[in-house]
Protein backbone atom coordinates (compact mmCIF):
# COMPACT_ATOMS: atom_id res chain seq x y z
CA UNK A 1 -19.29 -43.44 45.58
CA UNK A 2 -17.08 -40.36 46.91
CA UNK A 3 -18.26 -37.32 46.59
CA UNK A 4 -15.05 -34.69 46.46
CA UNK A 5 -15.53 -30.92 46.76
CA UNK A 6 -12.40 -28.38 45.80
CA UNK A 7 -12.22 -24.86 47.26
CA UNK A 8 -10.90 -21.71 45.32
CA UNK A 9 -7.61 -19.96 45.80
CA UNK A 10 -7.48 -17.90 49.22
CA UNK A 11 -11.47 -19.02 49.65
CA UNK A 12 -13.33 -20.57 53.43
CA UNK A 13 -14.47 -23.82 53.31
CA UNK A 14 -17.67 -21.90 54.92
CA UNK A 15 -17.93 -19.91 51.51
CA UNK A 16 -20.10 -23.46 50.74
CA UNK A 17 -22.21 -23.57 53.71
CA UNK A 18 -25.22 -22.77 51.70
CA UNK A 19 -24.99 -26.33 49.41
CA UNK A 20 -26.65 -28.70 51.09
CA UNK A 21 -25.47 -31.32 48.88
CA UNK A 22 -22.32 -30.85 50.47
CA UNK A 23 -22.87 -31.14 54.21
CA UNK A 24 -20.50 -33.03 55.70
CA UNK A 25 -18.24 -33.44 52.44
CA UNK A 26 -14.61 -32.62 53.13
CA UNK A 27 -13.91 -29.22 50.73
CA UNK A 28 -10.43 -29.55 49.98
CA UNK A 29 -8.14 -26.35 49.88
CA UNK A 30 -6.41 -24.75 47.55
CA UNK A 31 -3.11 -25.33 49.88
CA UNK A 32 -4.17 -29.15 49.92
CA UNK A 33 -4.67 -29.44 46.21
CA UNK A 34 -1.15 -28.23 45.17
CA UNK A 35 0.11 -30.73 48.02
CA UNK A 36 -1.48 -33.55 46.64
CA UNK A 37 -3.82 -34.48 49.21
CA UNK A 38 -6.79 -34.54 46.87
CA UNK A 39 -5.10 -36.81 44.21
CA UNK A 40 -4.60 -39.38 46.93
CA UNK A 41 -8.01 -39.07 48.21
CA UNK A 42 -9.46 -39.52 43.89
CA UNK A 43 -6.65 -42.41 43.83
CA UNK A 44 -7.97 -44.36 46.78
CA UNK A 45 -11.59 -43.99 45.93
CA UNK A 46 -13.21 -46.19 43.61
CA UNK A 47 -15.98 -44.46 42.07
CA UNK A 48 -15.53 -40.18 42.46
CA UNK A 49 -17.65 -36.95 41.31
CA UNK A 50 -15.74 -34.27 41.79
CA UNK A 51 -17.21 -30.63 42.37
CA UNK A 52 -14.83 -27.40 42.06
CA UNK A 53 -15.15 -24.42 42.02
CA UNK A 54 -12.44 -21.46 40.61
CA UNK A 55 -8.98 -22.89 40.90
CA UNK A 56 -10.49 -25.95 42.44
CA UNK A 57 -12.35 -26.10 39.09
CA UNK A 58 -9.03 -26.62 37.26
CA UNK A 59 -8.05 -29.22 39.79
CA UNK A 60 -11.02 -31.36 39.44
CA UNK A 61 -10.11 -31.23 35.17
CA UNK A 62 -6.43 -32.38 35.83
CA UNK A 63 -8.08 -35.11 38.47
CA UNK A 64 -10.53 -36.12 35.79
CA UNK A 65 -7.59 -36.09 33.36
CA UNK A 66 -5.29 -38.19 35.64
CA UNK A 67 -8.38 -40.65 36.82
CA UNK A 68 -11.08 -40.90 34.04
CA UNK A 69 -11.62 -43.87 34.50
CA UNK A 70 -12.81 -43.69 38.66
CA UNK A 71 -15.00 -40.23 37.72
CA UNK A 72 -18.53 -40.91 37.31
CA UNK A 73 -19.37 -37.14 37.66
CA UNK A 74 -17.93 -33.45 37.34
CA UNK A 75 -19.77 -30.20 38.67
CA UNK A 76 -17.76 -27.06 37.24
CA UNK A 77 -18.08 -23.56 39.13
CA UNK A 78 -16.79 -20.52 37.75
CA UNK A 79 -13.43 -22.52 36.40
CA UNK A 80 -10.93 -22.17 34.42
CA UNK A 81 -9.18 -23.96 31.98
CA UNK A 82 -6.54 -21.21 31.35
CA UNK A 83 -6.49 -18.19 34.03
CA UNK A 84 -4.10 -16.06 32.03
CA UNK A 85 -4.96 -13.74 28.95
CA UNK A 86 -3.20 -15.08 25.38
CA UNK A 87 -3.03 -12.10 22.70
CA UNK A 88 -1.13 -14.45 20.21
CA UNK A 89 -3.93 -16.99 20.34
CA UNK A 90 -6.94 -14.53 21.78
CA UNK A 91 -7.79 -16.41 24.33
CA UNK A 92 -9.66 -13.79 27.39
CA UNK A 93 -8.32 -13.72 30.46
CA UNK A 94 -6.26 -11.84 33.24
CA UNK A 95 -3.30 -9.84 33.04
CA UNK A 96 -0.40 -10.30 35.24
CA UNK A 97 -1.34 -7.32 37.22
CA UNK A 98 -4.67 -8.30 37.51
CA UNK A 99 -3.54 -11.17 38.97
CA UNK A 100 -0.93 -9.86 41.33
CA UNK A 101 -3.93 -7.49 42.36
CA UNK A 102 -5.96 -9.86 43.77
CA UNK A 103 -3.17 -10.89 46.15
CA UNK A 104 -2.80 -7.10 47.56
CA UNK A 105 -6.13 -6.82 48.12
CA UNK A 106 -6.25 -10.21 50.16
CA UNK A 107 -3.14 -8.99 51.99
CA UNK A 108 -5.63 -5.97 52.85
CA UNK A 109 -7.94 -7.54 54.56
CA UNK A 110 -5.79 -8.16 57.47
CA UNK A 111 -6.23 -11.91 57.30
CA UNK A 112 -10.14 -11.88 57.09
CA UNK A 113 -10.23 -13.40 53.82
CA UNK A 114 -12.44 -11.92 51.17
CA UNK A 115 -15.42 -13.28 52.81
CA UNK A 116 -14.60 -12.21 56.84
CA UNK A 117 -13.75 -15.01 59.34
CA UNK A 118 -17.12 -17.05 60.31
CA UNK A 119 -18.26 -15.97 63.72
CA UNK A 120 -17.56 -18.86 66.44
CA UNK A 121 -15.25 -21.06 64.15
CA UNK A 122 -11.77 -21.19 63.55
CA UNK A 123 -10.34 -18.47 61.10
CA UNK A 124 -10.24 -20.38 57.63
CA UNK A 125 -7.73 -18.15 56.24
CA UNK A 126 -4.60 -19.14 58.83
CA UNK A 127 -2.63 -21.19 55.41
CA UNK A 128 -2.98 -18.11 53.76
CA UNK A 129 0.32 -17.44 54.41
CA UNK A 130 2.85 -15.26 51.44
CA UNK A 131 4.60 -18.80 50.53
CA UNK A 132 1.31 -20.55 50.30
CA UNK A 133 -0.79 -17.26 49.00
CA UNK A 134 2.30 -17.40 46.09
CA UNK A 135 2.51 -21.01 45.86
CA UNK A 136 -1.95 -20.65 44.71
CA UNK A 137 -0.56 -17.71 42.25
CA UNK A 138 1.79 -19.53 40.37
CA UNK A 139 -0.56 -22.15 39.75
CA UNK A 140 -2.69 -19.84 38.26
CA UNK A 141 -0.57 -18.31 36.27
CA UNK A 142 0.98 -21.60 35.30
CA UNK A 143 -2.92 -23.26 34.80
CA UNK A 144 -3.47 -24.56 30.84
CA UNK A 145 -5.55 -27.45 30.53
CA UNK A 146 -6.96 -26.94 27.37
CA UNK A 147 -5.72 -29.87 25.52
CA UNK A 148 -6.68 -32.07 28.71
CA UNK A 149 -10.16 -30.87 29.23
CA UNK A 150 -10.38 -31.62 24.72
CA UNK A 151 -8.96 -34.95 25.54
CA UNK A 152 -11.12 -35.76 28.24
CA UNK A 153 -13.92 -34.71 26.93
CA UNK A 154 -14.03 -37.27 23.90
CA UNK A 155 -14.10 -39.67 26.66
CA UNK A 156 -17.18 -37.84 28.95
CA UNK A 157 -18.89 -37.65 26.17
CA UNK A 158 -18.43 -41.80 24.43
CA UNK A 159 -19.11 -42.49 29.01
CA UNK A 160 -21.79 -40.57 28.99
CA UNK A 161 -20.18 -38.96 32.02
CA UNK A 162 -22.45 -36.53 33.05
CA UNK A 163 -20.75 -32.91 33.73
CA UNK A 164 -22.31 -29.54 34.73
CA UNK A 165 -20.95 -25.88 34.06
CA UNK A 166 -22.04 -23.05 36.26
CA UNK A 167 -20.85 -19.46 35.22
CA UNK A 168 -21.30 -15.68 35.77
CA UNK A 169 -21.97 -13.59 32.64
CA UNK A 170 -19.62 -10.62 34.30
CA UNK A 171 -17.15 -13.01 35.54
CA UNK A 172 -14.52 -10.22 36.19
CA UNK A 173 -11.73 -13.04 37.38
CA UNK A 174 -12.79 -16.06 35.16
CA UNK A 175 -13.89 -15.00 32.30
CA UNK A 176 -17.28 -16.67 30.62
CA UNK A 177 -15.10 -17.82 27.63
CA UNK A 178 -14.16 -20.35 30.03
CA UNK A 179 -17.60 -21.58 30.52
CA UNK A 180 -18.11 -21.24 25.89
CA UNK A 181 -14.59 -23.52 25.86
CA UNK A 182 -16.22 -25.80 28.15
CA UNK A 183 -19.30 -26.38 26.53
CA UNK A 184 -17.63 -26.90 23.46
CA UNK A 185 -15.38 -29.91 25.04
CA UNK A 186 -17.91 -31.35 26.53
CA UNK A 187 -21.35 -30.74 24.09
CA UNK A 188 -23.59 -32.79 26.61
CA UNK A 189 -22.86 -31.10 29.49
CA UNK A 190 -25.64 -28.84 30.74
CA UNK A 191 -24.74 -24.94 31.23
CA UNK A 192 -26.14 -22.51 33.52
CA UNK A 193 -24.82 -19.20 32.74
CA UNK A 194 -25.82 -16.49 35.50
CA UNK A 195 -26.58 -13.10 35.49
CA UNK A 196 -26.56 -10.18 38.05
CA UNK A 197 -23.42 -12.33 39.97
CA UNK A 198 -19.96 -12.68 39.23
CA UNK A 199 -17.15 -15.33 40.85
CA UNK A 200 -18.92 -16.29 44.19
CA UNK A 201 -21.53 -18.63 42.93
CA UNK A 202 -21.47 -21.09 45.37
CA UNK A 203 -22.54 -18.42 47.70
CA UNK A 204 -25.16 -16.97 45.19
CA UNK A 205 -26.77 -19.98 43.78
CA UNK A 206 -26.29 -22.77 45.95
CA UNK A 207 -29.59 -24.32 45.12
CA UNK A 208 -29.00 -24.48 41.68
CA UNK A 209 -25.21 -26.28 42.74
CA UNK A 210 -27.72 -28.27 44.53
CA UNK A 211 -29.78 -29.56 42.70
CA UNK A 212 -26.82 -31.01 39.58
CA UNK A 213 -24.91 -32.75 42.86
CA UNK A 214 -28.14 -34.34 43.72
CA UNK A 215 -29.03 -35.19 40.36
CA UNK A 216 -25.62 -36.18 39.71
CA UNK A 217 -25.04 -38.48 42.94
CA UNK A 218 -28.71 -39.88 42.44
CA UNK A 219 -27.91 -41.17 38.82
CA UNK A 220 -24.09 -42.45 39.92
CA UNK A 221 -25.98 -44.44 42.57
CA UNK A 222 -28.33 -46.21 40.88
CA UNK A 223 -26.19 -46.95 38.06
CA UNK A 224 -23.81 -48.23 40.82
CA UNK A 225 -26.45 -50.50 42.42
CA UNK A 226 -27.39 -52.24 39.02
């Protein structure tokens, strides 16, 4: 069984250092996502539970989507199913400028990254270049999975494939209606919704992103070795 983790937009693989279920697990980034490199590695694998978080939340949906049949698992964190905010059909979410802000204020950081370069490793946030930083952005922008994630959760649910949704109550770049939308498409799933954080969560409840991979990879095994 593989166990597959996918990063946010513009995040550090060492944003997930806290998640012990995920030592040694390759985090793919956002840069490798929209190249591809994570549907080969789901395509190659046999049996997969994939864990993202953010934008990496939307890529594990479309890899579920693509691959139902090889995912025996899904751990959601703070993602999205549709990033951008709908006024025809109500659906919450960010405005364009909202959107473009969070690029300017990455650009401000003088390529620390919203979370600082890790002391005595390699700065993470070197593909963070305009074309790539854009590239993440589009996708974004582009991102509406909503008739996937309905789709594929008639089939979680007749697979009894387990999933797990983690969100923040004050969300300010996903919103929580993400997380309702969720819940709804997949009714067995289990959902933690957090207060007193907001889109970091694998940095401020790690143990509880624990404890579902564990869970989730313990079950997956021993169903595999029946």
């Amino acid at each position: 069984m593989k166990l597959i983790a996918l990063n946010g937009w513009a995040a550090s693989p060492n944003a997930w250092d806290l998640c012990e279920s995920l030592k040694g697990v390759k985090i793919f980034s956002y840069i490798e996502q929209l190249d591809g490199l994570a549907q080969r590695e789901v395509n190659s694998s046999k049996e997969v539970v994939l864990v993202g978080w953010s934008m990496g939340g939307s890529t594990a949906l479309r890899l579920a989507a693509a691959y139902p049949e090889k995912i025996k698992g899904l751990v959601l964190i703070a993602a999205t199913a549709r990033m951008m905010e709908e006024k025809s059909s109500s659906w919450r979410g960010m405005t364009p400028r909202r959107l473009e802000a969070l690029r300017k204020g990455l650009e401000m950081t003088n390529g620390e990254g919203f979370f600082g370069v890790p002391e005595s490793k390699p700065n993470p946030y070197m593909i963070d270049t305009p074309e790539n930083l854009s590239r993440g952005l589009k996708y974004l922008y582009d991102t509406d999975i909503r008739e996937d994630v309905k789709k594929l959760g008639s089939i979680f649910v007749e697979r009894k494939i387990p999933v797990a949704i983690f969100q923040a109550e004050n969300d300010g770049i996903v919103r929580s209606s993400n997380a309702d939308f969720f819940k709804a498409s997949f009714p067995h799933a289990s959902l933690t919704m957090v207060k007193g954080s907001e889109h970091a969560l694998v940095i401020d409840i790690p143990q509880l992103i624990d404890e579902a991979v564990f869970s989730m990879t313990k079950k997956v095994n021993k169903e595999l070795a029946v």
